[in-house]
Structure formats: C-alpha cells, structure tokens
Protein backbone atom coordinates (compact mmCIF):
# COMPACT_ATOMS: atom_id res chain seq x y z
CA UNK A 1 324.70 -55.77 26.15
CA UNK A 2 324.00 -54.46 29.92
CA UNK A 3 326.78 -54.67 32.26
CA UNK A 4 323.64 -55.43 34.74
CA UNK A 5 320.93 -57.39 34.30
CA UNK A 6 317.05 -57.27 36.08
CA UNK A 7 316.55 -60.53 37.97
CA UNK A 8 313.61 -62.22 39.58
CA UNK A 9 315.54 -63.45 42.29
CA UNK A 10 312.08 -64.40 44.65
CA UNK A 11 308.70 -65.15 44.54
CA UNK A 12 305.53 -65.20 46.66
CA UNK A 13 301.52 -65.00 46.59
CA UNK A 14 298.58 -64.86 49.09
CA UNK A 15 295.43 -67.19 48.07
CA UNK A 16 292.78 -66.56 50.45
CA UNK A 17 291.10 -69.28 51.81
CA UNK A 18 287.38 -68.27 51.17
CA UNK A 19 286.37 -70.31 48.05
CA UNK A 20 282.82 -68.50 46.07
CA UNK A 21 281.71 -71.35 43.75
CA UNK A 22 279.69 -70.55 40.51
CA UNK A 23 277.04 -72.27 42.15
CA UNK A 24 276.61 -69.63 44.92
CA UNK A 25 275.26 -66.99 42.26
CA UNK A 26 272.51 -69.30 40.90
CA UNK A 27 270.37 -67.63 43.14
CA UNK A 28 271.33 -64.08 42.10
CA UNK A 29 269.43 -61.22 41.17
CA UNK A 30 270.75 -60.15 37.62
CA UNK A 31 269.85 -56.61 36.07
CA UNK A 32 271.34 -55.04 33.13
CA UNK A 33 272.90 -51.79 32.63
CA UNK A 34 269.26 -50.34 31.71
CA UNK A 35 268.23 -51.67 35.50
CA UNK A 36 265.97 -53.65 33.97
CA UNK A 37 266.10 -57.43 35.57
CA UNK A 38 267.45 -59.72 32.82
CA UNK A 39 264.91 -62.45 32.29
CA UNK A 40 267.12 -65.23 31.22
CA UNK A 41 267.15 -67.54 34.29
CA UNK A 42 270.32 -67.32 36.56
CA UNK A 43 271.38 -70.64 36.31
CA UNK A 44 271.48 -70.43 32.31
CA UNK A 45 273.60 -66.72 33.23
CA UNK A 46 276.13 -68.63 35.25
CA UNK A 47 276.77 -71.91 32.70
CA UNK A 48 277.14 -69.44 29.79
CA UNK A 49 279.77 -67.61 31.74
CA UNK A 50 281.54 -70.39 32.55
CA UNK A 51 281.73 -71.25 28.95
CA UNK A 52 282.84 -68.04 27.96
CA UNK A 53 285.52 -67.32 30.82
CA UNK A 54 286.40 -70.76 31.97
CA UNK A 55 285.99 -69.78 35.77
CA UNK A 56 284.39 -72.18 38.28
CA UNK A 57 285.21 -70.59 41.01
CA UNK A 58 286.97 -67.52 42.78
CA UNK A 59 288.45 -66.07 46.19
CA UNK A 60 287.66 -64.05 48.27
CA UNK A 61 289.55 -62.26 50.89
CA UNK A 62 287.77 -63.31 54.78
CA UNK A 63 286.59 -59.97 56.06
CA UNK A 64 289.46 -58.73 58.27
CA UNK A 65 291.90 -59.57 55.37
CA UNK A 66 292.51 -56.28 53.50
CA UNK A 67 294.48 -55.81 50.69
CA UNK A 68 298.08 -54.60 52.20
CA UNK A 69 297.53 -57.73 54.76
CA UNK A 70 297.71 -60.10 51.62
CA UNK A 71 300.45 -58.13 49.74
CA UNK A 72 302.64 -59.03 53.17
CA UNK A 73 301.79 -61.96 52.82
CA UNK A 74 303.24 -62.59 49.55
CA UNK A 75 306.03 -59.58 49.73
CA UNK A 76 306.91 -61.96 53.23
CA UNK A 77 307.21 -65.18 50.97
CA UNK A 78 309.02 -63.45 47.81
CA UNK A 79 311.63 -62.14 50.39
CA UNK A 80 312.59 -65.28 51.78
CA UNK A 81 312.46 -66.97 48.32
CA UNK A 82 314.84 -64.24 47.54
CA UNK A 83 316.95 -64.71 50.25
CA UNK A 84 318.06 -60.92 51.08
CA UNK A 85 317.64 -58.97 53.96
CA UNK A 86 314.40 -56.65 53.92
CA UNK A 87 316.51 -54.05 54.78
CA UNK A 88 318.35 -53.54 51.66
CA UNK A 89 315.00 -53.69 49.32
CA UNK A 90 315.58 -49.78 47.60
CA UNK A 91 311.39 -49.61 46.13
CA UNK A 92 308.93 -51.03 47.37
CA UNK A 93 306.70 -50.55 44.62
CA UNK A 94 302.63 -51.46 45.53
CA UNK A 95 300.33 -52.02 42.21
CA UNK A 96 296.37 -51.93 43.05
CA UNK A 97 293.27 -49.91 41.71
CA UNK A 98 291.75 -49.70 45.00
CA UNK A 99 293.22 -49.28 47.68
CA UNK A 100 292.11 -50.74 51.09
CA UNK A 101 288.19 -51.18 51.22
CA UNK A 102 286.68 -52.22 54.41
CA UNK A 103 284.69 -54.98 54.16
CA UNK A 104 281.13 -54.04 53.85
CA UNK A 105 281.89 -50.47 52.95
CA UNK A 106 282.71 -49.14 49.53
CA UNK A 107 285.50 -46.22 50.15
CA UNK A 108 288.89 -46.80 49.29
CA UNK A 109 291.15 -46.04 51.66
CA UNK A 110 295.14 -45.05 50.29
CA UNK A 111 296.27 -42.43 53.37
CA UNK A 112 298.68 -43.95 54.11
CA UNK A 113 299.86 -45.84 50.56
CA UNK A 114 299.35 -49.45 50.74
CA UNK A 115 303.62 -49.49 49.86
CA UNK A 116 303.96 -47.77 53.61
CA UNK A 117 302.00 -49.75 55.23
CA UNK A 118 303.88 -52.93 54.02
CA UNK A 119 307.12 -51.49 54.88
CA UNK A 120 305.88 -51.05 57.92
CA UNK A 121 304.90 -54.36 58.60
CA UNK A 122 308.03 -55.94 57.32
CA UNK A 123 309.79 -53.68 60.17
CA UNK A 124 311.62 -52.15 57.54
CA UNK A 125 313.44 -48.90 59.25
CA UNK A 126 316.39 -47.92 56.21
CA UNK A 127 314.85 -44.36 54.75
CA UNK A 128 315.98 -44.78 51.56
CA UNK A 129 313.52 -47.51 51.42
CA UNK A 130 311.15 -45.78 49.14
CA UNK A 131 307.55 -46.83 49.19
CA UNK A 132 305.07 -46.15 46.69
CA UNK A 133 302.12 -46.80 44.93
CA UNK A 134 301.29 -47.17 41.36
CA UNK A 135 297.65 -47.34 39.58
CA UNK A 136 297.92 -48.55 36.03
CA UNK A 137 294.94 -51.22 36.04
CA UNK A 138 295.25 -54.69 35.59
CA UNK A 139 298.43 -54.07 34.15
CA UNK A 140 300.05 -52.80 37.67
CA UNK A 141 302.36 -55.16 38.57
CA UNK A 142 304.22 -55.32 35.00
CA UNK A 143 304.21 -51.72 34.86
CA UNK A 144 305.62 -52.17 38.40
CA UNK A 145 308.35 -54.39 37.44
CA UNK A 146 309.44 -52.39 34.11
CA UNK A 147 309.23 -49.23 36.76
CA UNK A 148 311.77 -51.12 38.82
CA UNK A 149 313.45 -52.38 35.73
CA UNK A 150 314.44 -48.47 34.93
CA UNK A 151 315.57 -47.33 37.83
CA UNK A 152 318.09 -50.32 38.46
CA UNK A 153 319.44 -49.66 34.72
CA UNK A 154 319.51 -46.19 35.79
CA UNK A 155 321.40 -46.99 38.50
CA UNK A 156 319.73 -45.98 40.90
CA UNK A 157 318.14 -49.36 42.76
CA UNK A 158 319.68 -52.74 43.37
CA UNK A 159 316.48 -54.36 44.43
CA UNK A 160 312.86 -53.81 44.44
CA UNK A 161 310.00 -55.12 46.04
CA UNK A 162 306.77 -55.13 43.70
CA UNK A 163 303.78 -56.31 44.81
CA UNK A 164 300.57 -56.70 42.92
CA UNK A 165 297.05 -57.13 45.06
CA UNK A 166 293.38 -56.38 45.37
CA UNK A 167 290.10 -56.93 47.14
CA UNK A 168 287.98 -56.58 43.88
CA UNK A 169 285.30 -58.97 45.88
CA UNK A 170 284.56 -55.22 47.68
CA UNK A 171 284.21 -53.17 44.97
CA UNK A 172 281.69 -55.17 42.63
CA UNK A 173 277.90 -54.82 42.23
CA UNK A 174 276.13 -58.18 42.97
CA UNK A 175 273.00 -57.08 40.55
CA UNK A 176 276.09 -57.10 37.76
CA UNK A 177 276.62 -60.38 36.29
CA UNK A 178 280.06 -59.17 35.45
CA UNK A 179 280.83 -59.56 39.46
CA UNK A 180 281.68 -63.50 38.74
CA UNK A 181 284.61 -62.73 37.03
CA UNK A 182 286.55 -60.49 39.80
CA UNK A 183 288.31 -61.96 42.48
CA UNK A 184 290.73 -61.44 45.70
CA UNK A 185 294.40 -62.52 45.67
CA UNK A 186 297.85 -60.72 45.66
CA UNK A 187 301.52 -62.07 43.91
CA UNK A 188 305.41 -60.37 45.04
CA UNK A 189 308.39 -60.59 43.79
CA UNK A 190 311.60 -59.15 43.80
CA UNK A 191 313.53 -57.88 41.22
CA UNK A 192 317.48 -57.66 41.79
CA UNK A 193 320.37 -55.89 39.65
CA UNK A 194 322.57 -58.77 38.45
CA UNK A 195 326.23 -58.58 37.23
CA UNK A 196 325.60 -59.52 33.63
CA UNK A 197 328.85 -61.62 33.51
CA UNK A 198 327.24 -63.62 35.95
CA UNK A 199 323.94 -64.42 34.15
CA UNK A 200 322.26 -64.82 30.94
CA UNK A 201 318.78 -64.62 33.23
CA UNK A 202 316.76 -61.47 33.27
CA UNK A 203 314.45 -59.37 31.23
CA UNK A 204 315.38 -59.19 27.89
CA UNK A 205 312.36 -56.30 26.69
CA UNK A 206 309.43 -54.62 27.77
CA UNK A 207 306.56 -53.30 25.93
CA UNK A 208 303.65 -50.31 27.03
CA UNK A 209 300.87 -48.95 25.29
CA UNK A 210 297.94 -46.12 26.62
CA UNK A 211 295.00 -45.90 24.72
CA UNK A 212 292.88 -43.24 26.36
CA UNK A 213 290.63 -42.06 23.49
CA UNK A 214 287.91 -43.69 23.07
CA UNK A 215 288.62 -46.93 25.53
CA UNK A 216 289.55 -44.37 28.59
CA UNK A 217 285.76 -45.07 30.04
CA UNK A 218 285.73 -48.66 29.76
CA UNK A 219 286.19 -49.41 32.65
CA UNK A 220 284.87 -46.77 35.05
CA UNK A 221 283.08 -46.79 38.41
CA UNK A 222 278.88 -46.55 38.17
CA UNK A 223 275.88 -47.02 39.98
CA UNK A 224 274.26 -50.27 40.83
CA UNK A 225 272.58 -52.19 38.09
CA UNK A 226 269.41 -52.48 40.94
CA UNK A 227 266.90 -49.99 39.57
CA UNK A 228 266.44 -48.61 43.21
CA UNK A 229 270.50 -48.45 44.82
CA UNK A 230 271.79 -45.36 46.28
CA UNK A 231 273.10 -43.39 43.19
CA UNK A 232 276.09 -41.81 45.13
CA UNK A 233 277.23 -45.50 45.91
CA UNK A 234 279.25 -46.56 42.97
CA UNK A 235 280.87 -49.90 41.79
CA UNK A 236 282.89 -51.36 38.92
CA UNK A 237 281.75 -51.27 36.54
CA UNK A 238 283.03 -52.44 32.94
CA UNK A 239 281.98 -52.75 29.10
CA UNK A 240 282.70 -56.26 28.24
CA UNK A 241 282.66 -56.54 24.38
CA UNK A 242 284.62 -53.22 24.07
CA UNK A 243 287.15 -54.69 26.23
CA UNK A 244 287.01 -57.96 24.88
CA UNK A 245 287.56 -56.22 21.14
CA UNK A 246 290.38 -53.76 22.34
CA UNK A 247 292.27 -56.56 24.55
CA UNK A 248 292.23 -59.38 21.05
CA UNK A 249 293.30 -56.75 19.01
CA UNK A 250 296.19 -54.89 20.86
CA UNK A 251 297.56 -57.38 23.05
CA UNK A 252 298.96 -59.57 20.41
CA UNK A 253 300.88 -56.78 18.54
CA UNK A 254 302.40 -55.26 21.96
CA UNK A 255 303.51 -58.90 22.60
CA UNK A 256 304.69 -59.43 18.93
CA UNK A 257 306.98 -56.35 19.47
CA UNK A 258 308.36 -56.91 22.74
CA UNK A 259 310.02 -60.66 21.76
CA UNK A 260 310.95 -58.70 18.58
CA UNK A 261 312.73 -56.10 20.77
CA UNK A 262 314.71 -59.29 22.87
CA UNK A 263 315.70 -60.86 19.32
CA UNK A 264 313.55 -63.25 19.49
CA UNK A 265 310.65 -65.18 17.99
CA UNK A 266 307.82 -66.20 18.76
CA UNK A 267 308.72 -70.13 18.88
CA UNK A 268 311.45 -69.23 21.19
CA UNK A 269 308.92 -68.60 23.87
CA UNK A 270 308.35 -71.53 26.60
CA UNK A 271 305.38 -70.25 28.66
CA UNK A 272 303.21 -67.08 28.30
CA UNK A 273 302.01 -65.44 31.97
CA UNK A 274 298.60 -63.66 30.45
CA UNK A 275 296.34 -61.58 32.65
CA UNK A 276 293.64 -63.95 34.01
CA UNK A 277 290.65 -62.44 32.72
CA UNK A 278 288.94 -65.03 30.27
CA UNK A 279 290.13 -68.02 28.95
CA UNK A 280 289.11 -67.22 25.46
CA UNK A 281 290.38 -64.03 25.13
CA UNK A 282 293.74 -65.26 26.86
CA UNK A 283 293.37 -68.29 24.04
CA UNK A 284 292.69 -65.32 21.87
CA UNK A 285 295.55 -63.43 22.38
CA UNK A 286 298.12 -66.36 21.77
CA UNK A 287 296.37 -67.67 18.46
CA UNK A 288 297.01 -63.68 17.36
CA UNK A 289 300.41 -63.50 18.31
CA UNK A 290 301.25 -66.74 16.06
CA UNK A 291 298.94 -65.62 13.18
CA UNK A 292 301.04 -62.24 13.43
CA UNK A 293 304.48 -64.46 13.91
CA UNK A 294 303.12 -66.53 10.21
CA UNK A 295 302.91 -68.99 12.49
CA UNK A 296 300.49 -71.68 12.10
CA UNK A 297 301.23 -74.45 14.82
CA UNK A 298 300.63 -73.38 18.17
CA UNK A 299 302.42 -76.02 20.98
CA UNK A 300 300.44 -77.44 23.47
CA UNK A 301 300.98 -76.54 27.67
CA UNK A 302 302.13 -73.02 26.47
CA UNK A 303 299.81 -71.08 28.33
CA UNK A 304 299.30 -71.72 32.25
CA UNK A 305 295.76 -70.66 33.61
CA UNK A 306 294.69 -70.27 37.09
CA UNK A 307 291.35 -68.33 36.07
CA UNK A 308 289.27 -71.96 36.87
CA UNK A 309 289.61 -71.67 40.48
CA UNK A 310 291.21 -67.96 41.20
CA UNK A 311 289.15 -66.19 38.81
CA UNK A 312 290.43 -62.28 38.09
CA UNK A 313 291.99 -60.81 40.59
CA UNK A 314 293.49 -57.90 38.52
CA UNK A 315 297.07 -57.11 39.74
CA UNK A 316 297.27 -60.29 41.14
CA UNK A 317 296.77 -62.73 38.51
CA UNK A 318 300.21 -62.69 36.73
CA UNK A 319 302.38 -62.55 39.74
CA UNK A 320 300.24 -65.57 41.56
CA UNK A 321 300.19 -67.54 38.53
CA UNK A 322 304.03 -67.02 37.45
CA UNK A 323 304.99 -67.77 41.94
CA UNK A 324 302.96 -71.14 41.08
CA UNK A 325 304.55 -72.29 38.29
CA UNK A 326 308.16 -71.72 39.63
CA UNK A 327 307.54 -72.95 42.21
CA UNK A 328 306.17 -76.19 40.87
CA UNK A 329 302.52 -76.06 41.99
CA UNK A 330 300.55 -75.73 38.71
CA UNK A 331 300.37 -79.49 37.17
CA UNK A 332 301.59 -79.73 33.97
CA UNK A 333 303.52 -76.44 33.74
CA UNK A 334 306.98 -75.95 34.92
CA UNK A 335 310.32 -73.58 33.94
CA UNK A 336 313.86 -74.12 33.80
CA UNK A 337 316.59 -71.77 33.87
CA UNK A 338 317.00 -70.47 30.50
CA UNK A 339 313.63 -70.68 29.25
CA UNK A 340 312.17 -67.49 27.51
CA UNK A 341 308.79 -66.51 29.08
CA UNK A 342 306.77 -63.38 28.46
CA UNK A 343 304.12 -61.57 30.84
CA UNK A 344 301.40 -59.45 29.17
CA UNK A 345 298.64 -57.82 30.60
CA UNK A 346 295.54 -55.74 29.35
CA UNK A 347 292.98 -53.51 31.74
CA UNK A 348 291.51 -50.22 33.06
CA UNK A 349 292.79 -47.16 31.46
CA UNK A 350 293.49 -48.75 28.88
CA UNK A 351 296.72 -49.88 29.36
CA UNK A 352 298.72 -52.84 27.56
CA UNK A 353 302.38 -54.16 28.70
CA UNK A 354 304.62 -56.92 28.22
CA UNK A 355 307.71 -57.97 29.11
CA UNK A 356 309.96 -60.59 27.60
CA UNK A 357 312.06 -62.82 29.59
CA UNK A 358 314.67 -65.50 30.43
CA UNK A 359 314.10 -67.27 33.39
C-alpha cells in the first residue's frame, strides 16, 4: 500500500444566480443542422427534451461574471473548507474548454491562463505555486485531480488546487436546440498528500480512456444552425446520438475497471458522481455497470443528480454536485467517512475517466 495517500481535504462551488427556465425557449427559433427551420412546434421541442434529459432549468453566469471569477469563487470556498493556507497550495490546476468569453462576444480569451489569474486573485505570491491549465472536455476536472493525484505520488506536490468551470451559456448557438442542455457553474477542491498511517480515506484507482478515431469530431465548433449567420462566427456544436452511443457504451466498462483496480465491487460503491449531461444516459451508464458487474438489483438513492435545475455545465458538474452532497445540501443524498464513491465523466475529445474512492 502507499505510504501517502490523495485526500479531498476541501470543497467549494459557484452557482450563479441567473436562473433560464425551459419555459424561456418556448419562443425559440429552432433550425437543424441542414439550416432548415424544424417544423415541430417549440413548445413540443422543449417537453421532449425535458423527457429525454431531465433538465428544467439551467444557470447562467450574470454578464460581468466570467469564468476565472466563478472558479475563485469556489477555489475561495474549497480553501477554507480545507483549512490550509493558500500559500502552500503546490498546482493550481484550472480545467475548462473555453477559456474566458466576454459576454456578448464569442472569442475565448486564455492569455493569461485562467490558473494565473486565480492565483492572482487569491494573492497567492510563493513561485513554486505552479498554475496551469488543462483542456480534456467534460472530463477536466477528473483528469485534473488524477493529474494532481501523480504528481503527489511522485512526490513532487503536497497539495493541489483543481478547479473545474465554464461559461458554456457564451459559446452556444440559440438556433441549436442542443443549447438547453449547456449551462454556467464552476466546483474546487483540494487534494492533499496524506500520511497513509493516518487514513484509510483517499483515492483508491483511476481510470482514462482517448478515443480519437472516429468520435474526435463529435464535438467540434460550427457555424450557426440560422441559414443566414456569419460563417466565420462559430459555436458548439455537438452530435447527440453519436455521443449518446459512445458515452452508454464506454463509460460503464472504464468504471467497471477502475473499482476492479481499488479491489472492489460494484456493490461496494455508496454514491456515483456522473457527469451531468442527461439523466438517461447517466441512468444508462449505472444500469451498464451492474449488467457488466452480473448484477441485477440496482439500490435506490445511488446516483445524485443536479442536471434538473443546473443543467450541464461541463467541468463543473461533478465537482458542484460532489461540494453539495458533502456538504449536506442535496436532499436525500449524503456520505460518511468510509464510504466508497466513484466520479466518472464522458465529453469532447473523446475522453472517458473515473476515479474510485473512499471518502
């Protein structure tokens, strides 16, 4: 075993205030990805959604809220949940897709990193502070936290700050009725090198996949479903069913291996933190895993969701949802010390990671 273990020692997330209700796109102006308008009435769009993702609503950031402003936010609250001194955080370790993006404009803007500019906020001065950025897709912040994972086995870290967050609101094209499923929101923790003697908390395994064959594209940015936008303005865009068909089929077994990796199985596991993307496919992926397992009995209150009022806010979903649950502000779900969790995520890329853990 380790002589040091990875810790989640503190929590925090950033839910912006501005509430967009599926109501607010029964108005919209729908076109497909042939830019013809689709002719099935917006209101029928929007209920059919809602039955397929399980959002009712989402956030969005106000507009002089950018992305690094919410990821202080939370890195703010994870630090005091932590406890430590901001000065003795080794990585700071920043997952988005984005970057910054004014609102109203459509350019990223990364110079300087969205890790610097946190540092910077936090009044963080020691050099050996490093502060970085990481692009990985939805699955950033995992990736983030197995990143930081490594380098404190390695040695060479003691903690890490890893933030996920992202204005997706900014980035979406409002003739695409794929824009109700993206949101605004960002989630921090940090992760802390534990004497193992000390603990039996701490991750246990972690699990990444690439597939960037065929599913590289599937997510990609394109230009406007409206038949007449500016063609050198492009948004995100995204191929649903691929995703959908790549995500139920891959998740499961990268999840499957990583509680094989701890020693585990599957019934050991108290809660699973999924990427907040659709309800079904989340619902998907856990039916999978126990089909997989030869299990037949799934229990009940395994899987928290958020999605119904935060909708997908990419980096942001795991680390807000798993900061709510500790923390005691998700009815019905809660964790105790020694309970097994595991975070999996699927998105852009594509990219698939998990990580196994004991709270």
């Amino acid at each position: 075993m380790p002589a040091t273990r990875t810790v989640i020692t503190g929590t925090g997330s950033y839910i912006p205030p501005m509430v967009k209700t599926n109501g607010d796109f029964m108005n919209a102006e729908f076109y497909g990805e042939d830019h013809q308008p689709l002719l099935t009435p917006a209101a029928e769009i929007v209920e059919k959604f809602k039955d397929i993702t399980g959002i009712e609503e989402r956030r969005y950031a106000n507009n002089e809220i950018n992305s690094s402003d919410m990821a202080f936010e939370a890195a703010k609250l994870a630090i005091a949940d932590a406890g430590i001194d901001p000065e003795t955080i080794d990585q700071i370790i920043f997952a988005h897709n984005f970057g910054n993006v004014l609102k109203d404009t459509i350019q990223t803007d990364v110079l300087p990193a969205l890790a610097s500019r946190v540092k910077q906020q936090l009044g963080i001065r020691n050099p050996a502070c490093v502060a970085y950025d990481i692009l990985f897709g939805c699955p950033g912040w995992i990736q983030g936290v197995i990143q930081g994972h490594a380098f404190i086995l390695a040695g060479m870290a003691k903690k890490c700050l890893v933030i996920g967050s992202e204005t997706l609101s900014r980035v979406i094209d409002v003739h695409d009725r794929d824009s109700m499923i993206f949101s605004d929101g960002a989630g921090a923790c940090i992760i802390e090198a534990v004497d193992a003697n000390t603990t039996n908390s701490g991750i246990l395994s972690t699990s990444v996949q690439s597939h960037c064959i065929d599913e590289a594209f599937y997510l990609q940015l394109g230009k406007s479903n409206y038949p007449n936008s500016d063609p050198t303005i492009r948004y995100m865009k995204m191929k649903g069913r691929k995703v959908y068909e790549y995500a139920i089929k891959n998740v499961p077994i990268a999840m499957k291996d990583c509680i094989e990796k701890a020693g585990l199985q599957v019934s050991d596991v108290k809660k699973f933190f999924l990427h907040q993307a659709n309800e079904k496919m989340d619902e998907g992926f856990v039916k999978a895993l126990y089909k997989l397992a030869g299990s037949k009995e799934i229990p009940n209150n395994i899987m928290p969701m958020s999605i119904h009022q935060l909708g997908n806010s990419s980096v942001a979903t795991i680390p807000t949802l798993y900061d709510l649950v500790k923390k005691n502000l998700m009815e019905g779900h809660s964790i105790s010390t020694g309970d097994i969790v595991v975070f999996a995520s699927v998105g852009a890329g594509m990219n698939i990671n998990a990580i196994c853990y004991r709270v």
